[in-house]
C-alpha atoms as a PDB file:
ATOM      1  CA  UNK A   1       0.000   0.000   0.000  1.00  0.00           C
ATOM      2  CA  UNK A   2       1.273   4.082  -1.174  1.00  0.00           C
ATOM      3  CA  UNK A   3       2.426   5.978   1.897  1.00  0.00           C
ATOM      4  CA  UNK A   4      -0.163   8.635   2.832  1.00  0.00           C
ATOM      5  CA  UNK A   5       0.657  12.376   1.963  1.00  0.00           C
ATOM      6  CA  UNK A   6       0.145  14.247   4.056  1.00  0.00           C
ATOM      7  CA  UNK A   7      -1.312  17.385   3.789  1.00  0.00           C
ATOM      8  CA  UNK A   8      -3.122  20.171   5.929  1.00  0.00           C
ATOM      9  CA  UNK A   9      -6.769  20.091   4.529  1.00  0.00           C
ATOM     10  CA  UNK A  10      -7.493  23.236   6.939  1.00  0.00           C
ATOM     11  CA  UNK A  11      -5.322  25.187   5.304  1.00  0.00           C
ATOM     12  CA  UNK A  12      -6.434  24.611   1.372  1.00  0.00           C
ATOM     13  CA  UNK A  13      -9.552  26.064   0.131  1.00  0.00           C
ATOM     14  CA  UNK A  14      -9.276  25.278  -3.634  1.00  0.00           C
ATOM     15  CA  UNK A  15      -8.005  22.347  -5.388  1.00  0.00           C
ATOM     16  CA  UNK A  16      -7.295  22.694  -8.931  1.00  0.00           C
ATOM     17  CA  UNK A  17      -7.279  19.072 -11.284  1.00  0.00           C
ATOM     18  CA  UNK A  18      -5.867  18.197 -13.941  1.00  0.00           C
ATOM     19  CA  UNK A  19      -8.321  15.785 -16.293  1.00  0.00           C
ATOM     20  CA  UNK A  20      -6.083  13.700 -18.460  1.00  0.00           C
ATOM     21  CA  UNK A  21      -3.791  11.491 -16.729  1.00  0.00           C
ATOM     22  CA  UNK A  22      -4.668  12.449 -13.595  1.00  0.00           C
ATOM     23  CA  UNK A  23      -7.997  11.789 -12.839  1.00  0.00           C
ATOM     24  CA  UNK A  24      -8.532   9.696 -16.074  1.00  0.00           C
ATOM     25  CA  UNK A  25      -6.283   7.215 -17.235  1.00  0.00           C
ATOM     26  CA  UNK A  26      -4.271   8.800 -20.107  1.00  0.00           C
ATOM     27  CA  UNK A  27      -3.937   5.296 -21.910  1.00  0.00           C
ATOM     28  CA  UNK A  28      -7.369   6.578 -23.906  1.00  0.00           C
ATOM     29  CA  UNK A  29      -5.202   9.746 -25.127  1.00  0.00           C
ATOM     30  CA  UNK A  30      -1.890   7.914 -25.742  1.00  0.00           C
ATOM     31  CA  UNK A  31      -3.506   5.036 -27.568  1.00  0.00           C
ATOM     32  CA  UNK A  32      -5.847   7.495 -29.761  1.00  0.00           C
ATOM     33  CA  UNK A  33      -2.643   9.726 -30.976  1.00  0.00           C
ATOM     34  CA  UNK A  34       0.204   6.660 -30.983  1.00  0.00           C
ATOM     35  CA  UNK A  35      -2.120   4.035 -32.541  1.00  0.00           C
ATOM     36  CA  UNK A  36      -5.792   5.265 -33.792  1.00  0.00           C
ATOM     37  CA  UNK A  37      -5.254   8.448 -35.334  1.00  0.00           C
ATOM     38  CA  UNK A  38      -1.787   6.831 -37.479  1.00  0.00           C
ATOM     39  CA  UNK A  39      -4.120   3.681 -38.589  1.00  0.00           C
ATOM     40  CA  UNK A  40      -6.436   6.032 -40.229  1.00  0.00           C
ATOM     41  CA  UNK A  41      -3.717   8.478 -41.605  1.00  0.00           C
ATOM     42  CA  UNK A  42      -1.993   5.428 -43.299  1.00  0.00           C
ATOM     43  CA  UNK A  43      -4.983   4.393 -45.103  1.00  0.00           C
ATOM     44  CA  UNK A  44      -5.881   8.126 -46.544  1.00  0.00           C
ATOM     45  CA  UNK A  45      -2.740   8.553 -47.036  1.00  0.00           C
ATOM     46  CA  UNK A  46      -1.869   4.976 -48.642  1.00  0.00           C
ATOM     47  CA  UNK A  47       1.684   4.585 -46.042  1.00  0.00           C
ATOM     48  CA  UNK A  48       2.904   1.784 -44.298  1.00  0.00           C
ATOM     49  CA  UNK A  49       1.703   2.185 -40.361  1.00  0.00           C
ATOM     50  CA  UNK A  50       5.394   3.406 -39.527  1.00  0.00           C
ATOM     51  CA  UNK A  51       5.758   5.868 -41.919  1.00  0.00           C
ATOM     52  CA  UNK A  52       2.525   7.595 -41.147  1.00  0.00           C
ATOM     53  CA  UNK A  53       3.318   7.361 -37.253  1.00  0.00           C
ATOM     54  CA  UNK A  54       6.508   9.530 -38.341  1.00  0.00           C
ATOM     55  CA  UNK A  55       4.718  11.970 -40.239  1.00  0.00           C
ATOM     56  CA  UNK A  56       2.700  12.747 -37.539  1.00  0.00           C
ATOM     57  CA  UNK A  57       5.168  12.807 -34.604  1.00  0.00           C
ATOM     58  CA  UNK A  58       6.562  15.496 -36.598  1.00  0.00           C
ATOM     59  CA  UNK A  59       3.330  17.250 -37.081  1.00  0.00           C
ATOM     60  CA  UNK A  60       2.784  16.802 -32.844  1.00  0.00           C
ATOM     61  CA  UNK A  61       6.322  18.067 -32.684  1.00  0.00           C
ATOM     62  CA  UNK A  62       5.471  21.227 -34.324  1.00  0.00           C
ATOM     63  CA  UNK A  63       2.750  22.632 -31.893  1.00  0.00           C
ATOM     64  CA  UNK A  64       4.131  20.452 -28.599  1.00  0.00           C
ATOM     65  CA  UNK A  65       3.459  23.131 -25.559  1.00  0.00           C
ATOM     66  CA  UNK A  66       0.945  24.830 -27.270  1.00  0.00           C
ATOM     67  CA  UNK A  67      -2.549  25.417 -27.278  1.00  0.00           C
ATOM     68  CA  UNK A  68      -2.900  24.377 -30.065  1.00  0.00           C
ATOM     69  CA  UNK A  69      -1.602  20.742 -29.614  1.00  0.00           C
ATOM     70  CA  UNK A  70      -4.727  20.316 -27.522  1.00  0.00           C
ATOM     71  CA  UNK A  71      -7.017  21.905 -30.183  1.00  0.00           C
ATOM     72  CA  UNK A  72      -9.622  19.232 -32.057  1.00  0.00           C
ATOM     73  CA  UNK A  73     -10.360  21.525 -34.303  1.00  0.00           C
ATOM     74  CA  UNK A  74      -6.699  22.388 -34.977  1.00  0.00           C
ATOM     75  CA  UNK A  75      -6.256  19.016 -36.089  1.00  0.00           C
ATOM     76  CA  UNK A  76      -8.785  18.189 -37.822  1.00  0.00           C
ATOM     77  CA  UNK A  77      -8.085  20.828 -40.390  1.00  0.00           C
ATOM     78  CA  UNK A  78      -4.202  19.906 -39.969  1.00  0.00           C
ATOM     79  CA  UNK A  79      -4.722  16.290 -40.977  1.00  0.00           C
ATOM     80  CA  UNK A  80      -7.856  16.692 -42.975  1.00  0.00           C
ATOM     81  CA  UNK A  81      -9.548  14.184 -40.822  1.00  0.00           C
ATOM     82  CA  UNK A  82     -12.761  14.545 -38.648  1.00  0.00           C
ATOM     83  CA  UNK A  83     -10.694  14.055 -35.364  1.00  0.00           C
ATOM     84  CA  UNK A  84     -13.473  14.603 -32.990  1.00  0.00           C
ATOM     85  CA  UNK A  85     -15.709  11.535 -34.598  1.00  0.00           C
ATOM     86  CA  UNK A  86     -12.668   9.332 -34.535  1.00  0.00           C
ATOM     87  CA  UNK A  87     -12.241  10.233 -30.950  1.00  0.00           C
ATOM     88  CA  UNK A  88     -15.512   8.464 -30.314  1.00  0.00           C
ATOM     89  CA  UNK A  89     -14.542   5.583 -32.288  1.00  0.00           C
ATOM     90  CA  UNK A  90     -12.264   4.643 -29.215  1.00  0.00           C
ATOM     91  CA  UNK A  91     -13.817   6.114 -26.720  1.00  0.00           C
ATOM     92  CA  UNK A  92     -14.105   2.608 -24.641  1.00  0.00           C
ATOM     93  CA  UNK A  93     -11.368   3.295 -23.532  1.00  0.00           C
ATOM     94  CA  UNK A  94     -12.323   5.979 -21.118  1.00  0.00           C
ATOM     95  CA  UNK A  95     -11.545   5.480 -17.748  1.00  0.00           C
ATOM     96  CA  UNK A  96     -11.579   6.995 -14.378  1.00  0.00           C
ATOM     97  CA  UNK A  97      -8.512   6.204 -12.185  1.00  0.00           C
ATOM     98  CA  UNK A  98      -9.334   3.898  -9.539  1.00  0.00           C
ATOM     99  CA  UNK A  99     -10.628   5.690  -5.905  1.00  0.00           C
ATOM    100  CA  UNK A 100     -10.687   9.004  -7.912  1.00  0.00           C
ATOM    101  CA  UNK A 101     -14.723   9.587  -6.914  1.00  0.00           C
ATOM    102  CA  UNK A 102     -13.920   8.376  -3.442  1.00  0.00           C
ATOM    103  CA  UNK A 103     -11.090  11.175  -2.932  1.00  0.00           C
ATOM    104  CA  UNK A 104     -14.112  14.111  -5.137  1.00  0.00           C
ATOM    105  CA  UNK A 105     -16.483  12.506  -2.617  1.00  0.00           C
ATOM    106  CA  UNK A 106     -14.084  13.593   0.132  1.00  0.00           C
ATOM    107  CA  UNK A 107     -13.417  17.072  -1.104  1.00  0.00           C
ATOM    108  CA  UNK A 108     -17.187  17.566  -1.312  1.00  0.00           C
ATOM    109  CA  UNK A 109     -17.671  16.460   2.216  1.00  0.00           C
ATOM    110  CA  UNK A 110     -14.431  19.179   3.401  1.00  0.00           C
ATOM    111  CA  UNK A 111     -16.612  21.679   1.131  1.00  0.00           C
ATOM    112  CA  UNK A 112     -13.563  22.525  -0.907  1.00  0.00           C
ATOM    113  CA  UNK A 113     -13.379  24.386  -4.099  1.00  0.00           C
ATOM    114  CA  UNK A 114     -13.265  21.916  -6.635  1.00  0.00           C
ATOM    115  CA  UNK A 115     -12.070  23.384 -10.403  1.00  0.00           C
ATOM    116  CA  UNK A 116     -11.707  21.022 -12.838  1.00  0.00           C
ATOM    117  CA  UNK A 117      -8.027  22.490 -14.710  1.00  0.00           C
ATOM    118  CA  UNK A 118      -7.911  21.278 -18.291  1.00  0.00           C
ATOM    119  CA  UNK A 119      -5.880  21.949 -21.442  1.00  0.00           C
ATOM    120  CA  UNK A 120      -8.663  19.446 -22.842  1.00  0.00           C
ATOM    121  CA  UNK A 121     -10.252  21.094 -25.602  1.00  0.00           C
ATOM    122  CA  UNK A 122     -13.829  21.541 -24.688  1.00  0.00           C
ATOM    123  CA  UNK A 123     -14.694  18.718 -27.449  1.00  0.00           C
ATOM    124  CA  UNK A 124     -12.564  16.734 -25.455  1.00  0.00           C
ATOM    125  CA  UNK A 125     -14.210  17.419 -22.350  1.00  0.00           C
ATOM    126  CA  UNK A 126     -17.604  16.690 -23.812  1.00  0.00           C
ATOM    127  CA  UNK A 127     -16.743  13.215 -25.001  1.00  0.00           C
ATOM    128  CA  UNK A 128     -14.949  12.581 -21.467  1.00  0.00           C
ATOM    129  CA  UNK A 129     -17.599  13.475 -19.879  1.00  0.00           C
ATOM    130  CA  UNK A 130     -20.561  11.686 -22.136  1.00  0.00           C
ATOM    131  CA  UNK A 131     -18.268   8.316 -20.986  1.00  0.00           C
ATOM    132  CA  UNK A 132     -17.841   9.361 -16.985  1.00  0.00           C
ATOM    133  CA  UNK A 133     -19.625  10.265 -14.159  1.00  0.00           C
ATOM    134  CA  UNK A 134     -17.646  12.610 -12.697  1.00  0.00           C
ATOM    135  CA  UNK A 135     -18.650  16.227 -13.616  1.00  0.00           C
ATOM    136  CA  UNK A 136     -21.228  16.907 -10.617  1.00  0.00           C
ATOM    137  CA  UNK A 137     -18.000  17.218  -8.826  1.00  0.00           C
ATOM    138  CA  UNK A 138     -16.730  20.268  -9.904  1.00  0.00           C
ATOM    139  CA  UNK A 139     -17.724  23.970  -8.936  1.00  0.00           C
ATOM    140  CA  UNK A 140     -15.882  25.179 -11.841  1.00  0.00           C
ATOM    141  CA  UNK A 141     -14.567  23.894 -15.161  1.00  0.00           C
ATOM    142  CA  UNK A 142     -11.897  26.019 -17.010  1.00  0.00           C
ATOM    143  CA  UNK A 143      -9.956  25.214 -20.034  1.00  0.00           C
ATOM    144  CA  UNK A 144      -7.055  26.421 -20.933  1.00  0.00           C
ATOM    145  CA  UNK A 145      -8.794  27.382 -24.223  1.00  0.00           C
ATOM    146  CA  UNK A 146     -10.811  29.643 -22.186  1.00  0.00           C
ATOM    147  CA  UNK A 147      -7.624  31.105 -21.125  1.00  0.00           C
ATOM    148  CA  UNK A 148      -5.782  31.590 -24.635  1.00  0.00           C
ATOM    149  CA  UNK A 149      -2.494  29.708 -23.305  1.00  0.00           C
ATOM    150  CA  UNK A 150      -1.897  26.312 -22.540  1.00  0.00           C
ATOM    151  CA  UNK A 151      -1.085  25.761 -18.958  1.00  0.00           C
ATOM    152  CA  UNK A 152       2.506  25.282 -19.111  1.00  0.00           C
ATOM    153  CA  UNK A 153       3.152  28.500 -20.949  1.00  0.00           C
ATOM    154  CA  UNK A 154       4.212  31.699 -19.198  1.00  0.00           C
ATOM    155  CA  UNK A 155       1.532  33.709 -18.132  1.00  0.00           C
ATOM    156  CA  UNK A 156      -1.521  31.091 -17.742  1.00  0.00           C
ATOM    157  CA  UNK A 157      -1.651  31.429 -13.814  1.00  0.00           C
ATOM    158  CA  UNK A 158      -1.424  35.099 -14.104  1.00  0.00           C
ATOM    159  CA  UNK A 159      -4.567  35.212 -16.483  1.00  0.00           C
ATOM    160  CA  UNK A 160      -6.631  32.436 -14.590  1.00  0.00           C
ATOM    161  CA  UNK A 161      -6.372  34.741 -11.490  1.00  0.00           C
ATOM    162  CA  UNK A 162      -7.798  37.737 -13.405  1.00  0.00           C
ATOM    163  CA  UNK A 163     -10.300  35.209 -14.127  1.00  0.00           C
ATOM    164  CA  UNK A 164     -11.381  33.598 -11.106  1.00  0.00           C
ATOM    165  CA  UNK A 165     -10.533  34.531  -7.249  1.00  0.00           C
ATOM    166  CA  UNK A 166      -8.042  32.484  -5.132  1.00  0.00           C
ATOM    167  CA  UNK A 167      -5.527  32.716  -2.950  1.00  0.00           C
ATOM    168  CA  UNK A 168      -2.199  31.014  -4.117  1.00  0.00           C
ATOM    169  CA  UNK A 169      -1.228  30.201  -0.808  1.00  0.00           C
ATOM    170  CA  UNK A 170      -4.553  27.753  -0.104  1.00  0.00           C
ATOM    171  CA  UNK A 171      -4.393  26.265  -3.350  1.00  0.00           C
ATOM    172  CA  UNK A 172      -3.424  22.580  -4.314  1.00  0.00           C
ATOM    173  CA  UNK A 173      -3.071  21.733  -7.860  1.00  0.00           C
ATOM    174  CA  UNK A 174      -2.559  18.277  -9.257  1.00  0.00           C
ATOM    175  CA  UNK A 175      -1.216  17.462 -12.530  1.00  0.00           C
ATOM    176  CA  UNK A 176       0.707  14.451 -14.768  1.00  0.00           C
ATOM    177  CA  UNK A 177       2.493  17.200 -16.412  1.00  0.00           C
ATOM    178  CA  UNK A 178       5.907  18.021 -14.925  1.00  0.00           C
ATOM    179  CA  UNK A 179       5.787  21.323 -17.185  1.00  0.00           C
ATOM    180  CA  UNK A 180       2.807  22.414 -16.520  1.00  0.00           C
ATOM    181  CA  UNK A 181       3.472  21.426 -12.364  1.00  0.00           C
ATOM    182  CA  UNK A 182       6.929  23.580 -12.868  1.00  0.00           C
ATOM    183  CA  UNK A 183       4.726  26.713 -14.259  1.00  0.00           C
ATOM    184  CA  UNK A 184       2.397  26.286 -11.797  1.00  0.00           C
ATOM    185  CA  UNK A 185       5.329  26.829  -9.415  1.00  0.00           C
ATOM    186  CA  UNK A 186       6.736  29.362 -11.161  1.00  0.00           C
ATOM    187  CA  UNK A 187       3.038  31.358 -10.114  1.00  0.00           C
ATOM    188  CA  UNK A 188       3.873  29.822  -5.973  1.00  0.00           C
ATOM    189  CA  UNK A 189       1.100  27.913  -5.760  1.00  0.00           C
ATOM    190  CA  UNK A 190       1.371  26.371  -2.711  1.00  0.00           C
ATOM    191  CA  UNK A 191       0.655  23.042  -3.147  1.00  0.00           C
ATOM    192  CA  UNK A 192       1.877  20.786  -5.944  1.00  0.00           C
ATOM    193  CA  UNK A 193       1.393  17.166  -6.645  1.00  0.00           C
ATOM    194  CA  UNK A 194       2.428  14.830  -9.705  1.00  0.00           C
ATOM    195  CA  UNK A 195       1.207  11.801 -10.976  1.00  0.00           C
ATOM    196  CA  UNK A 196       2.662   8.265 -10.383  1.00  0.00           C
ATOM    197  CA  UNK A 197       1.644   6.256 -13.365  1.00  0.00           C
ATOM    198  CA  UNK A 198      -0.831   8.365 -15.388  1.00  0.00           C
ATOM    199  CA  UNK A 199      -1.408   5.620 -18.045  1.00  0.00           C
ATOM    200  CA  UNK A 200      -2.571   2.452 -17.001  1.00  0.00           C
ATOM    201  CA  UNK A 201      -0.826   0.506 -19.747  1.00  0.00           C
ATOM    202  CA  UNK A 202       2.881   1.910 -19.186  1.00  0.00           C
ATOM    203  CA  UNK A 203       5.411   2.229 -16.655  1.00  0.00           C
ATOM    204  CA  UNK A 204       5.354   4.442 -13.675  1.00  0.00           C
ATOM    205  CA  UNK A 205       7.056   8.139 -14.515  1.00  0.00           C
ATOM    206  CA  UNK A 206      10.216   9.903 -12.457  1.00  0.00           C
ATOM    207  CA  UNK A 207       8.119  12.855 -11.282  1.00  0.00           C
ATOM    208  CA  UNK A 208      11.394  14.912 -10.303  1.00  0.00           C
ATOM    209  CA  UNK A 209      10.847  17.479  -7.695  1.00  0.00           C
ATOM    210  CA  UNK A 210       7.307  16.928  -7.082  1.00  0.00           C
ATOM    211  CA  UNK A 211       5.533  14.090  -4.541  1.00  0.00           C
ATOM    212  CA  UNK A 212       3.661  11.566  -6.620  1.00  0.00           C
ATOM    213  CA  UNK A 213      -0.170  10.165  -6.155  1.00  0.00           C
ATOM    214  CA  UNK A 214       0.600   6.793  -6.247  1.00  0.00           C
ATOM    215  CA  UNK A 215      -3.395   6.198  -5.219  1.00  0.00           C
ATOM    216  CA  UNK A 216      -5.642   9.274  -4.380  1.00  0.00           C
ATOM    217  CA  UNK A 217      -6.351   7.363  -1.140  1.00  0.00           C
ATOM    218  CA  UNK A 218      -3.187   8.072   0.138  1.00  0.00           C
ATOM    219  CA  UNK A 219      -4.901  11.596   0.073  1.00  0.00           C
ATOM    220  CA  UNK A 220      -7.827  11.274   2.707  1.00  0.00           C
END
């Protein structure tokens, strides 16, 4: 069994989550953009599997930290595909990460603010969501398209705050990004917490600096 973190719940008022990877298993996302969306671009494209999964890793390469990496509608025009249809296709796959409603439950009960923290595009969020039951949870629901940057770029905490009203220094935020973790401290939140294995289906990540969730028991 994960050690317990521990952390003072008196002191934190809002918790900020990440979606993918975090509180859903990212093997859904990794298997759609490695495996599903390459099958389909070698057969419009008539190329051997390989050759089409380099052609796109260079096209993912391209807009990597941006917003627009996480943009459906970005892509679809990009590769001339409908990406948001084939999205469904797989979308099976969804899952929630084991004891994740247990610890929501538990941050309802503390009456915490709960803000759902996404760079999910909000097609994304809609599909996720059509396949989960976990949006009563949240108070608030923010992507970073409503923000204009993508959360690890400079600048995203400083615009979410002229967006919304919290106090750094109560505020937990958990992410499977390192990046996005290190901007996040860039802006002192206070609290900071990785992710241990965010997909499922591959090995568990060095998370650096930053204490992993192993199990989001370890939490209550």
């Amino acid at each position: 069994m994960a050690d317990k973190i521990s952390i003072d719940w008196n002191t934190i008022e809002t918790i900020f989550l990440d979606m993918d990877g975090t509180l859903l298993d990212l093997h859904y996302d990794n298997h759609f953009w490695l495996e599903h969306v390459p099958t389909h671009y070698a057969k419009k494209h008539q190329l051997s599997l390989d050759d089409a999964k380099a052609q796109l890793k260079t096209h993912y390469n391209d807009f990597s930290g941006t917003l627009n990496w996480y943009n459906l509608d970005h892509w679809s025009e990009q590769l001339d595909m409908d990406i948001p249809t084939l999205k469904l296709e797989t979308a099976q796959r969804i899952k929630v990460r084991e004891n994740v409603e247990q610890f929501l439950n538990f941050l309802q009960r503390q009456q915490k603010h709960i803000i759902l923290l996404t760079n999910a595009h909000p097609k994304t969020i809609t599909i996720k969501f059509q396949h989960t039951t976990i949006e009563h949870y949240f108070d608030q629901i923010i992507t970073s398209h409503d923000i204009g940057l993508a959360k690890e770029q400079a600048g995203f905490w400083d615009r979410l705050h002229q967006r919304i009203d919290f106090k750094i220094e109560n505020s937990l935020f958990i992410d499977d990004s390192l990046d996005v973790l290190r901007a996040a401290k860039q802006h002192n939140i206070a609290y900071l917490l990785a992710i241990h294995q965010p997909d499922s289906q591959q090995g568990v990540v060095d998370t650096k600096e930053f204490t992993a969730v192993e199990c989001f028991t370890q939490l209550l």
